[in-house]
PDB file of N, CA and C in Angstrom:
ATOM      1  N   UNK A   1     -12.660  -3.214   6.464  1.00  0.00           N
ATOM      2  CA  UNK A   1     -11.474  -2.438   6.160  1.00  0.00           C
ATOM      3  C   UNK A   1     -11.893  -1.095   5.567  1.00  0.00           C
ATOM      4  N   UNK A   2     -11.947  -0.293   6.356  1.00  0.00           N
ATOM      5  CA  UNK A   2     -12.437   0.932   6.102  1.00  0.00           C
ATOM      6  C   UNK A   2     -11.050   2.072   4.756  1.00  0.00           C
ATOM      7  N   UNK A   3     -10.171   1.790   5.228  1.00  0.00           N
ATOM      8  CA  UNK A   3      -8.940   1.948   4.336  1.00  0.00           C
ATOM      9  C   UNK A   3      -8.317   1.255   3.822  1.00  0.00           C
ATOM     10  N   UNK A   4      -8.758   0.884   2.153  1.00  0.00           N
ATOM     11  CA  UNK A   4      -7.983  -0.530   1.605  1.00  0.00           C
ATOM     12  C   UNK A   4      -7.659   0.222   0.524  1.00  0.00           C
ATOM     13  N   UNK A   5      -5.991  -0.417   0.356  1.00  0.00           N
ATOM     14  CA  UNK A   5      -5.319   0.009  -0.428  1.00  0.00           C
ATOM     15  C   UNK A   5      -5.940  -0.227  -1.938  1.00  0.00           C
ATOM     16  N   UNK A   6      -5.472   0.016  -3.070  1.00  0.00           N
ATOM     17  CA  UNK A   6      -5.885  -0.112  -4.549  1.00  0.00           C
ATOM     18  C   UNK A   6      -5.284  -1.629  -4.737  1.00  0.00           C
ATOM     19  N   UNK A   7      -4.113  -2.250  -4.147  1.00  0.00           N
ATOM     20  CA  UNK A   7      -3.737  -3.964  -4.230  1.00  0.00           C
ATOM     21  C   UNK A   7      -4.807  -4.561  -3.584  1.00  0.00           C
ATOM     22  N   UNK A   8      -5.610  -4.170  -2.039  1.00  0.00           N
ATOM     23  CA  UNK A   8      -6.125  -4.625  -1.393  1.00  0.00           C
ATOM     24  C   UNK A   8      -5.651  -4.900  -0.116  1.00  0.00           C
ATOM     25  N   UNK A   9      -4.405  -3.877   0.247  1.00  0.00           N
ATOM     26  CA  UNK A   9      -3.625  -3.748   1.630  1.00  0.00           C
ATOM     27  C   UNK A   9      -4.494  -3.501   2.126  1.00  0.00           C
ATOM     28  N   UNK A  10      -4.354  -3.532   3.702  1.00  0.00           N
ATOM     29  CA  UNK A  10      -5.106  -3.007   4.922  1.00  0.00           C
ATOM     30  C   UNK A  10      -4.288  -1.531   4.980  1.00  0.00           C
ATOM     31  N   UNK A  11      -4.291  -0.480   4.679  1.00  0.00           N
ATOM     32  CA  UNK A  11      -3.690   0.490   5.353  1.00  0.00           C
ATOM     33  C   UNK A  11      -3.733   1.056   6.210  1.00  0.00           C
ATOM     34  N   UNK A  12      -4.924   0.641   7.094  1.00  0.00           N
ATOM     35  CA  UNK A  12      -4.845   0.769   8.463  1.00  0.00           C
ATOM     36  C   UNK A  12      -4.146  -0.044   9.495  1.00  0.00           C
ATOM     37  N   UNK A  13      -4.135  -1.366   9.164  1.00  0.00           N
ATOM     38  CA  UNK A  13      -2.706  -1.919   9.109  1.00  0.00           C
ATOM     39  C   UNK A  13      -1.266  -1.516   9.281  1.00  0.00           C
ATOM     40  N   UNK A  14      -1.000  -0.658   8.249  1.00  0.00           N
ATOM     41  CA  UNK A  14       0.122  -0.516   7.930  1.00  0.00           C
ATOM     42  C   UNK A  14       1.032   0.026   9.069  1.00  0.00           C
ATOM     43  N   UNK A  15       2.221  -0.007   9.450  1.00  0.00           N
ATOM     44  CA  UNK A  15       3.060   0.663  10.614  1.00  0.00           C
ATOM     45  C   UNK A  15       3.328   2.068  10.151  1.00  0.00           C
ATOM     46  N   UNK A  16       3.851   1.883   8.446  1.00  0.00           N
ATOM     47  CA  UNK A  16       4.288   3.289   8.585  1.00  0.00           C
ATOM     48  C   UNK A  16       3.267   4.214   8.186  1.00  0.00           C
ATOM     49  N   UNK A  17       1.917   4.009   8.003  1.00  0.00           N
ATOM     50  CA  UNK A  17       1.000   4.735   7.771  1.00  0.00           C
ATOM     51  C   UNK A  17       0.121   4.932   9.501  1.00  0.00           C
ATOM     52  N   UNK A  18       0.543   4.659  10.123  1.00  0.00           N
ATOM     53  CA  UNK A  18      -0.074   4.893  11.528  1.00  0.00           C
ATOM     54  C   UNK A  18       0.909   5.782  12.471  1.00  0.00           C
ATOM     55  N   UNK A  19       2.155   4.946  11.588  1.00  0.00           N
ATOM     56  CA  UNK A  19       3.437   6.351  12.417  1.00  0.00           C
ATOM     57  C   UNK A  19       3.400   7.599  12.014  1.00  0.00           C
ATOM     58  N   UNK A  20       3.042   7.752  10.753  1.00  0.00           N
ATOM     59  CA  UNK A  20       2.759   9.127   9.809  1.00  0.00           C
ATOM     60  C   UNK A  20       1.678   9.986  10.482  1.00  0.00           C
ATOM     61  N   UNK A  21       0.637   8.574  10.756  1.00  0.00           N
ATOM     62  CA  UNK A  21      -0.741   9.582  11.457  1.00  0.00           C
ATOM     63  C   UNK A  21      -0.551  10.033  13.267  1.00  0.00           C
ATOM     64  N   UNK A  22       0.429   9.340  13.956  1.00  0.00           N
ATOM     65  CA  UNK A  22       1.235   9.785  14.967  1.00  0.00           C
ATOM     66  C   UNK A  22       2.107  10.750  15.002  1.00  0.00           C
ATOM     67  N   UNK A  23       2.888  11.241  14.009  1.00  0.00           N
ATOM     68  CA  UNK A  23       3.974  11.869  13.604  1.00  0.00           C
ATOM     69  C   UNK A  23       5.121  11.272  14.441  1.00  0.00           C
ATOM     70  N   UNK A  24       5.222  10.027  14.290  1.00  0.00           N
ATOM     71  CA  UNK A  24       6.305   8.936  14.862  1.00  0.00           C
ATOM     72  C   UNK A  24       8.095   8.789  14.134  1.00  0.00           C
ATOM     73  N   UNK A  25       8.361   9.835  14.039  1.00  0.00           N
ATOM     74  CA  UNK A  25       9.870  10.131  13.174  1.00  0.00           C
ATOM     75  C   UNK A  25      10.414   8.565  13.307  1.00  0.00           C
ATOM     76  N   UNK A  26      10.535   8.586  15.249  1.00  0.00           N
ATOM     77  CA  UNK A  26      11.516   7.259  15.302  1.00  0.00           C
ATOM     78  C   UNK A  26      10.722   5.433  15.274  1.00  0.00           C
ATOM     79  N   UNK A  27       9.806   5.469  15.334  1.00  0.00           N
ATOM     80  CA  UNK A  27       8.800   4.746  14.436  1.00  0.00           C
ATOM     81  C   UNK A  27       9.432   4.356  12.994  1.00  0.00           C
ATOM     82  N   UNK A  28       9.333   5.066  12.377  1.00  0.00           N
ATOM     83  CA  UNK A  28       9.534   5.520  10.412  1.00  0.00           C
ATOM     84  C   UNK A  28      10.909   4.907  10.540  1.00  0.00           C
ATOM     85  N   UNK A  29      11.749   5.749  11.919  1.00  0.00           N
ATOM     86  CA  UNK A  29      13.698   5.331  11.457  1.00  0.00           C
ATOM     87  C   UNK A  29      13.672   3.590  11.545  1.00  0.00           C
ATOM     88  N   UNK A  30      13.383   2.916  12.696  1.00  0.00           N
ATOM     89  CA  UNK A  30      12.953   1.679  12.612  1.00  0.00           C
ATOM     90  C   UNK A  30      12.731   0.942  11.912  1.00  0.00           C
ATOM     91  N   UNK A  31      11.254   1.603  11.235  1.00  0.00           N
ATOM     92  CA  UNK A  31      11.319   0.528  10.022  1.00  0.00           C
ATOM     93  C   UNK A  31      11.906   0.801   8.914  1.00  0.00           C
ATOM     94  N   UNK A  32      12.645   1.832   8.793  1.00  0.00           N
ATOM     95  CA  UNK A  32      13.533   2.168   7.442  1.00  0.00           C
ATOM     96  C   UNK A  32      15.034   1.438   7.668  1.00  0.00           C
ATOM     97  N   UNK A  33      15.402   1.352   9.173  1.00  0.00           N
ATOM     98  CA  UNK A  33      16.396   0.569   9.471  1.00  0.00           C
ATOM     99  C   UNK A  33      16.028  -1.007   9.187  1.00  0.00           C
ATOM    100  N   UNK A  34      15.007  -1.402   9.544  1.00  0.00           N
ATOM    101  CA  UNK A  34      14.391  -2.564   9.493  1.00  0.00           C
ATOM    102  C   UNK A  34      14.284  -3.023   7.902  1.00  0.00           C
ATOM    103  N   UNK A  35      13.919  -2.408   7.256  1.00  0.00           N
ATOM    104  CA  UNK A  35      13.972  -2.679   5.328  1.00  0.00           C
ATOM    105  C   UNK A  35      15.286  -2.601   4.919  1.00  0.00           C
ATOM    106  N   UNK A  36      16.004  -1.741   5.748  1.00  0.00           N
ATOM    107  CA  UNK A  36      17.665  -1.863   5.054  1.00  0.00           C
ATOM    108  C   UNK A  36      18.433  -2.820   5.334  1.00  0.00           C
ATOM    109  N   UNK A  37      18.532  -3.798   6.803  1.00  0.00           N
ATOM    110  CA  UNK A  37      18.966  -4.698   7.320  1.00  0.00           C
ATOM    111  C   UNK A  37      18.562  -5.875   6.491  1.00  0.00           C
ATOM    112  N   UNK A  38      17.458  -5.705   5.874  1.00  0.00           N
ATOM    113  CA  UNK A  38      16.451  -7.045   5.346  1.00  0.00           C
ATOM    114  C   UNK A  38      16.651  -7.212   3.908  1.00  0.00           C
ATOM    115  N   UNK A  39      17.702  -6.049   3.520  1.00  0.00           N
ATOM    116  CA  UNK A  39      17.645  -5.754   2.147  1.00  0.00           C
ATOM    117  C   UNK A  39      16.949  -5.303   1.270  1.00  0.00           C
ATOM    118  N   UNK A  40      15.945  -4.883   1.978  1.00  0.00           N
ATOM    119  CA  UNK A  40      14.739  -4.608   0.951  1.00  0.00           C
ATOM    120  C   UNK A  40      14.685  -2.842   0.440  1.00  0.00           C
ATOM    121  N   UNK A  41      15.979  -2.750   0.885  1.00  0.00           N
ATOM    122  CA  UNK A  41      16.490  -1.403   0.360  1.00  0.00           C
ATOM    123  C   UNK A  41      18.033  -0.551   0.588  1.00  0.00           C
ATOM    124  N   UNK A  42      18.540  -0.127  -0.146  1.00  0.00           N
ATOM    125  CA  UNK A  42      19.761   0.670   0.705  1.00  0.00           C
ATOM    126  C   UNK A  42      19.753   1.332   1.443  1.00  0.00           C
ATOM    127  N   UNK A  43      19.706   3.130   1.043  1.00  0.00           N
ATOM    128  CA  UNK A  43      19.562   3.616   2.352  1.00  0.00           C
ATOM    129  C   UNK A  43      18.328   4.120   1.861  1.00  0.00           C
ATOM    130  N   UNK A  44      17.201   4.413   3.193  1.00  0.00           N
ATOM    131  CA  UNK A  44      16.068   4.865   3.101  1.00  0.00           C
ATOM    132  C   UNK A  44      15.972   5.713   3.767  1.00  0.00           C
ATOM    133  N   UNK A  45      15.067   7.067   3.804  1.00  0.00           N
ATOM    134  CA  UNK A  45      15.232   8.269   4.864  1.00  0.00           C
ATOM    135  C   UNK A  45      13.573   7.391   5.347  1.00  0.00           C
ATOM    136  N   UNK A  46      13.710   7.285   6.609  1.00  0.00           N
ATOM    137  CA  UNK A  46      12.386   7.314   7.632  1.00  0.00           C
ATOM    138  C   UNK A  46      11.056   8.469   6.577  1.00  0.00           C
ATOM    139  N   UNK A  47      11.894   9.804   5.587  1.00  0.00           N
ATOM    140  CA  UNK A  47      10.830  10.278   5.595  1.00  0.00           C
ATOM    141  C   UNK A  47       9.735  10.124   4.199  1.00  0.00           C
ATOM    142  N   UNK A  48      10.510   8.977   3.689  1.00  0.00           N
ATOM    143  CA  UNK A  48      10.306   8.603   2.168  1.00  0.00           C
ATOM    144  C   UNK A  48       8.773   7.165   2.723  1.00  0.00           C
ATOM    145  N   UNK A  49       8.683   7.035   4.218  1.00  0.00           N
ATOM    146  CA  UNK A  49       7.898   6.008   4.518  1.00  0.00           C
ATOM    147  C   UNK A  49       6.829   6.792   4.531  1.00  0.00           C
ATOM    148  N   UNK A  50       6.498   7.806   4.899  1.00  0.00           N
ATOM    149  CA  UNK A  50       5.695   8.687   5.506  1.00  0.00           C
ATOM    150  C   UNK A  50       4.948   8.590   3.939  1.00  0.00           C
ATOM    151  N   UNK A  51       3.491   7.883   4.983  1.00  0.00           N
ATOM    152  CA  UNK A  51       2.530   7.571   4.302  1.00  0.00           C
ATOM    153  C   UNK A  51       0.683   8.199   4.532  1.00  0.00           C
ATOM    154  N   UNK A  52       0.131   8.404   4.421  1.00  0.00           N
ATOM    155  CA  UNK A  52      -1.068   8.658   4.857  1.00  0.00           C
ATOM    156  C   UNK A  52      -2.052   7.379   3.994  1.00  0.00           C
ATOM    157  N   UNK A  53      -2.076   6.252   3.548  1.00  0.00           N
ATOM    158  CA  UNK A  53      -3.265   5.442   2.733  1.00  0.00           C
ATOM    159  C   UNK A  53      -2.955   5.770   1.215  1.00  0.00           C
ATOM    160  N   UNK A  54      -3.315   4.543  -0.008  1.00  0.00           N
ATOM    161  CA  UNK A  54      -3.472   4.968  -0.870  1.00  0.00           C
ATOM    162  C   UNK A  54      -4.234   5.741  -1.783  1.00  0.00           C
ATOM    163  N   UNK A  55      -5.405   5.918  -0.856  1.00  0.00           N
ATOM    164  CA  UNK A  55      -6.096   7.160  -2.101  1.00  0.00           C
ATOM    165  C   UNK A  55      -6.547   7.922  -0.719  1.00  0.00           C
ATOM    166  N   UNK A  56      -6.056   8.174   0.324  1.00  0.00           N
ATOM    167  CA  UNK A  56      -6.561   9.144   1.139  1.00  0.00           C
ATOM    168  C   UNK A  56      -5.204  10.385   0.963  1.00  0.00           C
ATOM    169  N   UNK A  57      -6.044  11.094   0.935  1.00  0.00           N
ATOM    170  CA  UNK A  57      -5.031  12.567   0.795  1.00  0.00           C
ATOM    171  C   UNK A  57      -4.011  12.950   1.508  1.00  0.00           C
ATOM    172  N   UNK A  58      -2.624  13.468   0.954  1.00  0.00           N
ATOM    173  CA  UNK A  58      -1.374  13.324   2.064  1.00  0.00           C
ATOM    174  C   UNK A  58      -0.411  12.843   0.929  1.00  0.00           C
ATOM    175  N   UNK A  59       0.678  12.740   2.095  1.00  0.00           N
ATOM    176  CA  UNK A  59       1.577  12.893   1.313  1.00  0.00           C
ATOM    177  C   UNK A  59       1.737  10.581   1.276  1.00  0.00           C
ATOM    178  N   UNK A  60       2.725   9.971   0.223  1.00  0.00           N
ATOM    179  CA  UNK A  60       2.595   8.848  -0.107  1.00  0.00           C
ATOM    180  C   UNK A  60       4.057   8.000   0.260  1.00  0.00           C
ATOM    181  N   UNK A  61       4.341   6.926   0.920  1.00  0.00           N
ATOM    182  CA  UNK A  61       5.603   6.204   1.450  1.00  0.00           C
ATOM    183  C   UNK A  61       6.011   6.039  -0.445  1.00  0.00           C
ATOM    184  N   UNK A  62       7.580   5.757  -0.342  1.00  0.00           N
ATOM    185  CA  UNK A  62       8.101   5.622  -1.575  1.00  0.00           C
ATOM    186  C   UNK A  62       7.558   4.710  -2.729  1.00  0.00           C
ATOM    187  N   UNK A  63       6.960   3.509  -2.198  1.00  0.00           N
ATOM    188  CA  UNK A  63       6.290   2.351  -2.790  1.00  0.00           C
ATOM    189  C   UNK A  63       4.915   2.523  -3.169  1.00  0.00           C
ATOM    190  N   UNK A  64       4.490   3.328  -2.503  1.00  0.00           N
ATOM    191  CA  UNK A  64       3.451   3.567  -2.761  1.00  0.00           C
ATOM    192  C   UNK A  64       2.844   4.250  -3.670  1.00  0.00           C
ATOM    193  N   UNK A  65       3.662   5.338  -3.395  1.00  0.00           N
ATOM    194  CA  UNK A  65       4.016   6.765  -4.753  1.00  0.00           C
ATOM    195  C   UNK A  65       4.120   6.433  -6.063  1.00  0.00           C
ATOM    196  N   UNK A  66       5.019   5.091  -5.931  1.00  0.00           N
ATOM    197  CA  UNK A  66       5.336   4.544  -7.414  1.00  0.00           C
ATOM    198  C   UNK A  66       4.705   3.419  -7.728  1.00  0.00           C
ATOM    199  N   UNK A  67       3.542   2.672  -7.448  1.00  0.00           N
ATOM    200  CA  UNK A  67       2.424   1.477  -7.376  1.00  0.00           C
ATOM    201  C   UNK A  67       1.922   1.939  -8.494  1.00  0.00           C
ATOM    202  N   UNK A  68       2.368   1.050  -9.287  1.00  0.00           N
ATOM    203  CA  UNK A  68       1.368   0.652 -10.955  1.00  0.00           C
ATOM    204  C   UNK A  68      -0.190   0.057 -10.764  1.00  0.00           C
ATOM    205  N   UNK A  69       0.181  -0.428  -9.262  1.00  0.00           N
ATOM    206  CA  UNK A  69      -1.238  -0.698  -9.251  1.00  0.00           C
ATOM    207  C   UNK A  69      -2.498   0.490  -8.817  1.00  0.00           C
ATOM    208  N   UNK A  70      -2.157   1.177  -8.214  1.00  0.00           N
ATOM    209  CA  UNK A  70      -2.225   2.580  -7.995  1.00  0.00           C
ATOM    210  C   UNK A  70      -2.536   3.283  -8.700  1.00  0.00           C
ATOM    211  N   UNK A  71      -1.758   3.269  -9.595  1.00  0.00           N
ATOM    212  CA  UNK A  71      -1.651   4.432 -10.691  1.00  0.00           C
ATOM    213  C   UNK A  71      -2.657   3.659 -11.272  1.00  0.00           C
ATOM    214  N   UNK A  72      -2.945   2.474 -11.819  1.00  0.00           N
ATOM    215  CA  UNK A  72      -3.907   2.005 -12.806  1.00  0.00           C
ATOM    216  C   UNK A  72      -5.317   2.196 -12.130  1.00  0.00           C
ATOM    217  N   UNK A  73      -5.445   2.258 -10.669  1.00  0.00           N
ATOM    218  CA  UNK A  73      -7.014   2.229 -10.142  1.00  0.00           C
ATOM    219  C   UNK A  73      -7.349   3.795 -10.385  1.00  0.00           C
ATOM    220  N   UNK A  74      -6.345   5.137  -9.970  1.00  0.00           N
ATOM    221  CA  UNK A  74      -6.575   6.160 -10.542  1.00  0.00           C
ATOM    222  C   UNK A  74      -6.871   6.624 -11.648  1.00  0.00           C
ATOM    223  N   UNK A  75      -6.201   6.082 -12.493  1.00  0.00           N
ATOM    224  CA  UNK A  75      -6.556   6.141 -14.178  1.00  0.00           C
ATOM    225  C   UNK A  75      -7.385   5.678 -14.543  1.00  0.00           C
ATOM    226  N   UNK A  76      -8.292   4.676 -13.669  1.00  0.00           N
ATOM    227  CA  UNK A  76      -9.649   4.123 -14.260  1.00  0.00           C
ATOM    228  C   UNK A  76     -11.054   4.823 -13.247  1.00  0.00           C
ATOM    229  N   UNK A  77     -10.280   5.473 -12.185  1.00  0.00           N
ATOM    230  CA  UNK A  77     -10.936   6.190 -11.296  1.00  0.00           C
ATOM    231  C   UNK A  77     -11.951   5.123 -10.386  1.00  0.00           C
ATOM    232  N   UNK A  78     -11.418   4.621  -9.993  1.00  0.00           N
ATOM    233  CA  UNK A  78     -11.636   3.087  -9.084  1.00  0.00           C
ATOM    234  C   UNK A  78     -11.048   3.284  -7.713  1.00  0.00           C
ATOM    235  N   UNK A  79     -11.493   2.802  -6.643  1.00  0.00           N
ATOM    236  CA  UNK A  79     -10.856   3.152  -5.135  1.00  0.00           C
ATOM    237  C   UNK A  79      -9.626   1.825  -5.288  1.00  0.00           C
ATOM    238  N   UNK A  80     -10.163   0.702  -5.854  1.00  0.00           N
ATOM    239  CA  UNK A  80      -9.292  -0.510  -6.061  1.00  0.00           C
ATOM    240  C   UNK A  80      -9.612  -1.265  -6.803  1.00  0.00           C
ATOM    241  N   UNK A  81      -8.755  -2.777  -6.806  1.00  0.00           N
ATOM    242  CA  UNK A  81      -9.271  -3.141  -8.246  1.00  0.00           C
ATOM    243  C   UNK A  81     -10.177  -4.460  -7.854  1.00  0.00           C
ATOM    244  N   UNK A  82     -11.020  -3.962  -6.821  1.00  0.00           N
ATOM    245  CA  UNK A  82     -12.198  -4.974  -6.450  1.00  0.00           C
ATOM    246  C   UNK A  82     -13.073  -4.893  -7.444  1.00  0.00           C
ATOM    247  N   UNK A  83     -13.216  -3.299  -8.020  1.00  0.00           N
ATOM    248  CA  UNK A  83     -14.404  -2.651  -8.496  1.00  0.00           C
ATOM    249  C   UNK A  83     -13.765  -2.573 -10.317  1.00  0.00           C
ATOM    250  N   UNK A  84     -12.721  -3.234 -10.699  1.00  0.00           N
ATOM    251  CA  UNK A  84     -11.789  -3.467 -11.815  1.00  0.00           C
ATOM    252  C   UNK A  84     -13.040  -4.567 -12.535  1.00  0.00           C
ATOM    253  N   UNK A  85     -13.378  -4.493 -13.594  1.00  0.00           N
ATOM    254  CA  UNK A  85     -13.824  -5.461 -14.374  1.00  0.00           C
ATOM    255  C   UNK A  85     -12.928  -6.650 -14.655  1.00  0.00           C
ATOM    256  N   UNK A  86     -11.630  -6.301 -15.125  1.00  0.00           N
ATOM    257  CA  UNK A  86     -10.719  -7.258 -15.372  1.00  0.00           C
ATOM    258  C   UNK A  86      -9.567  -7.952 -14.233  1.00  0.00           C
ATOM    259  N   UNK A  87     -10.229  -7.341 -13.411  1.00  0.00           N
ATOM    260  CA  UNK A  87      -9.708  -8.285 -11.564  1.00  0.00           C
ATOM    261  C   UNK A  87     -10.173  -9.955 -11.647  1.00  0.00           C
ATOM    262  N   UNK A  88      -9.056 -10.444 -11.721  1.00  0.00           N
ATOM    263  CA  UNK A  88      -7.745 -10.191 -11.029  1.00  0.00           C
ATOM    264  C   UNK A  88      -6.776 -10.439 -12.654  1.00  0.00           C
ATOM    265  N   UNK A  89      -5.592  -9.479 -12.764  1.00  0.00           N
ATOM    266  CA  UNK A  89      -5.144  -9.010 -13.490  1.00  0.00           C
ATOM    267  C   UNK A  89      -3.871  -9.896 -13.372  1.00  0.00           C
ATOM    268  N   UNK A  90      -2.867  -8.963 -14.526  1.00  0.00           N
ATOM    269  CA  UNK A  90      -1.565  -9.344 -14.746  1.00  0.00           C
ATOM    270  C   UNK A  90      -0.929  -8.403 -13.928  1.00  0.00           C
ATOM    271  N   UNK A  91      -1.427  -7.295 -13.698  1.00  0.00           N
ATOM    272  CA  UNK A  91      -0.378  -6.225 -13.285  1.00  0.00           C
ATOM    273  C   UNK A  91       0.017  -6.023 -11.423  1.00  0.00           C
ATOM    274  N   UNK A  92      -1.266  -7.143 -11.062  1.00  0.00           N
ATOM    275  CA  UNK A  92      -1.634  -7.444  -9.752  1.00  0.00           C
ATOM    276  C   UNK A  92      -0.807  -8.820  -9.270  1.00  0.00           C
ATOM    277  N   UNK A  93      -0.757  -9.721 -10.255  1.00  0.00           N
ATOM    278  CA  UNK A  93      -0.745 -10.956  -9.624  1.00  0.00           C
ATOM    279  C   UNK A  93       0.635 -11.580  -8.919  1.00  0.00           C
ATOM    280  N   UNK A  94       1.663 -10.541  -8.943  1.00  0.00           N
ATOM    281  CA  UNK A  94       3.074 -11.060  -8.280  1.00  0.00           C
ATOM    282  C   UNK A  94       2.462  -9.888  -7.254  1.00  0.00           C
ATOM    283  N   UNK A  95       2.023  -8.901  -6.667  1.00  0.00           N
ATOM    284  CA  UNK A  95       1.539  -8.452  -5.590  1.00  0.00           C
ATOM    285  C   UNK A  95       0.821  -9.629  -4.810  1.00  0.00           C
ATOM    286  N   UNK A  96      -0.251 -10.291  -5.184  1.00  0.00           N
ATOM    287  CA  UNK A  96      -1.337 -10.930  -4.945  1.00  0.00           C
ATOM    288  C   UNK A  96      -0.702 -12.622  -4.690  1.00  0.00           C
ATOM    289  N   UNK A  97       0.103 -12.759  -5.536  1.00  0.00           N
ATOM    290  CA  UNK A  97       0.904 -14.051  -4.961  1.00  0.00           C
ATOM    291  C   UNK A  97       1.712 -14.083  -4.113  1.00  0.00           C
ATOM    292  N   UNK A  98       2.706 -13.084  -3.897  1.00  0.00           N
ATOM    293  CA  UNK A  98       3.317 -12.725  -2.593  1.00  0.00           C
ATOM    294  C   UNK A  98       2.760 -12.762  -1.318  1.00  0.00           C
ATOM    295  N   UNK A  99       1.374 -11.787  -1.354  1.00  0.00           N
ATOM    296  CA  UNK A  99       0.649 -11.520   0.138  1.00  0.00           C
ATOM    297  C   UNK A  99      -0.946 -11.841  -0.579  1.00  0.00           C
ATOM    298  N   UNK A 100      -1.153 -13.508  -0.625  1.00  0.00           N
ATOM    299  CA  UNK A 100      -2.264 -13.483  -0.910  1.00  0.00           C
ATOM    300  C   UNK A 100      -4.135 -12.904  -0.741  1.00  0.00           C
ATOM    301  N   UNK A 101      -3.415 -12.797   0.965  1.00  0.00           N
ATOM    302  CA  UNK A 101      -4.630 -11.853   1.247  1.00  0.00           C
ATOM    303  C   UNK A 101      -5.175 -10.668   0.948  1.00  0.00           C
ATOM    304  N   UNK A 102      -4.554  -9.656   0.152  1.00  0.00           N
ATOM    305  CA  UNK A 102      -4.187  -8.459  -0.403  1.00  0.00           C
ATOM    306  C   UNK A 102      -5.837  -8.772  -1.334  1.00  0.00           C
ATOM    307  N   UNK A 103      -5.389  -9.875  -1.972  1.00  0.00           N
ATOM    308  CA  UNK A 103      -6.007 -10.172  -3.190  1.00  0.00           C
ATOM    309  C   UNK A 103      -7.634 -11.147  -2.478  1.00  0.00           C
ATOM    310  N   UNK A 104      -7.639 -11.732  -1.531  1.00  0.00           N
ATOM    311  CA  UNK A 104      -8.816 -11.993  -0.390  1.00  0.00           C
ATOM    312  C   UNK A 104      -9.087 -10.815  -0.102  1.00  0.00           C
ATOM    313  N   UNK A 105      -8.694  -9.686  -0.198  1.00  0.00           N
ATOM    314  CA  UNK A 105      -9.711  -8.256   0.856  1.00  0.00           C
ATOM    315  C   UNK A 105     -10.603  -8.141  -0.015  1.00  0.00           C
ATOM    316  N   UNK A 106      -9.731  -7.858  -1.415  1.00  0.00           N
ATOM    317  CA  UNK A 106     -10.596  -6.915  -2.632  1.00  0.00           C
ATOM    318  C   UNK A 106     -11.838  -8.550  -2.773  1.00  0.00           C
ATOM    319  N   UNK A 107     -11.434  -9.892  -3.250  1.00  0.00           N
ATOM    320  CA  UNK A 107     -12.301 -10.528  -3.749  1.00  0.00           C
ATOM    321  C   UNK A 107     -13.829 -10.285  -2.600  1.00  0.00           C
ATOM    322  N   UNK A 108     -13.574 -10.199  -1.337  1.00  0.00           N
ATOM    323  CA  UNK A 108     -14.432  -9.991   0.242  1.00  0.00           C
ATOM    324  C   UNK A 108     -15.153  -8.430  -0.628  1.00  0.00           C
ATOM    325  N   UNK A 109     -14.073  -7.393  -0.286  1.00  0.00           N
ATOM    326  CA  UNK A 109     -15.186  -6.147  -1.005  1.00  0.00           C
ATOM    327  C   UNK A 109     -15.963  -5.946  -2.327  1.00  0.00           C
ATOM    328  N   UNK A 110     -15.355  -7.198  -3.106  1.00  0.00           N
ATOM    329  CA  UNK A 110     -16.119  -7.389  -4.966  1.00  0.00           C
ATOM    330  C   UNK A 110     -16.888  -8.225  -4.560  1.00  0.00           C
ATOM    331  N   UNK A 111     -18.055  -8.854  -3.685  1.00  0.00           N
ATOM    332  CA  UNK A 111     -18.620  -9.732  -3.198  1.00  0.00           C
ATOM    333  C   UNK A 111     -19.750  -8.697  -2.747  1.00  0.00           C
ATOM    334  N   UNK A 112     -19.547  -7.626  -1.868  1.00  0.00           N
ATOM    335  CA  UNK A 112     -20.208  -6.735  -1.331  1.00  0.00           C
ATOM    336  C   UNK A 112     -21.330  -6.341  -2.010  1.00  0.00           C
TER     337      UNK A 112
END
């Protein structure tokens, strides 16, 4: 995983970070329609998805922008929190229990 998020996403993975690197508008509307249908948001503009990776330069999808987990690997100046002394954390672990593999990438790259 050449682009792993600071949770331990694949962001190369990601849809709306590949539509961003396409410049895929109706891509973005999709899945912003797709999160609103699902509830996982009200209304969303397609352009609040528009993502480029979490520590690669660009502009950041809404969730991403606002990731405590994020913000904490920056503030310790860490790519993620593989490389965290105190991994696996509190501030991680409803990320990491949700999408357990998140939390399998980083343990795979803290192994490295």
């Amino acid at each position: 995983m050449a682009n792993t998020g600071c949770c331990g996403m694949d962001c190369d993975g990601c849809e709306a970070r590949r539509a961003t690197a396409r410049r895929d508008n109706e891509t973005l509307a999709k899945i912003a329609a797709g999160l609103e249908s699902a509830g996982q948001g009200s209304f969303i503009l397609p352009s609040r998805l528009r993502c480029t990776g979490c520590l690669a330069p660009g502009v950041k999808s809404v969730n991403c922008a606002e990731c405590a987990i994020r913000e904490c690997a920056l503030e310790n100046q860490i790519p993620h929190c593989g490389f965290c002394p105190e991994f696996p954390c509190e501030l991680g672990s409803a990320v990491w229990e949700a999408v357990p593999e998140y939390k399998h990438n980083l343990e795979v790259l803290r192994s490295r």
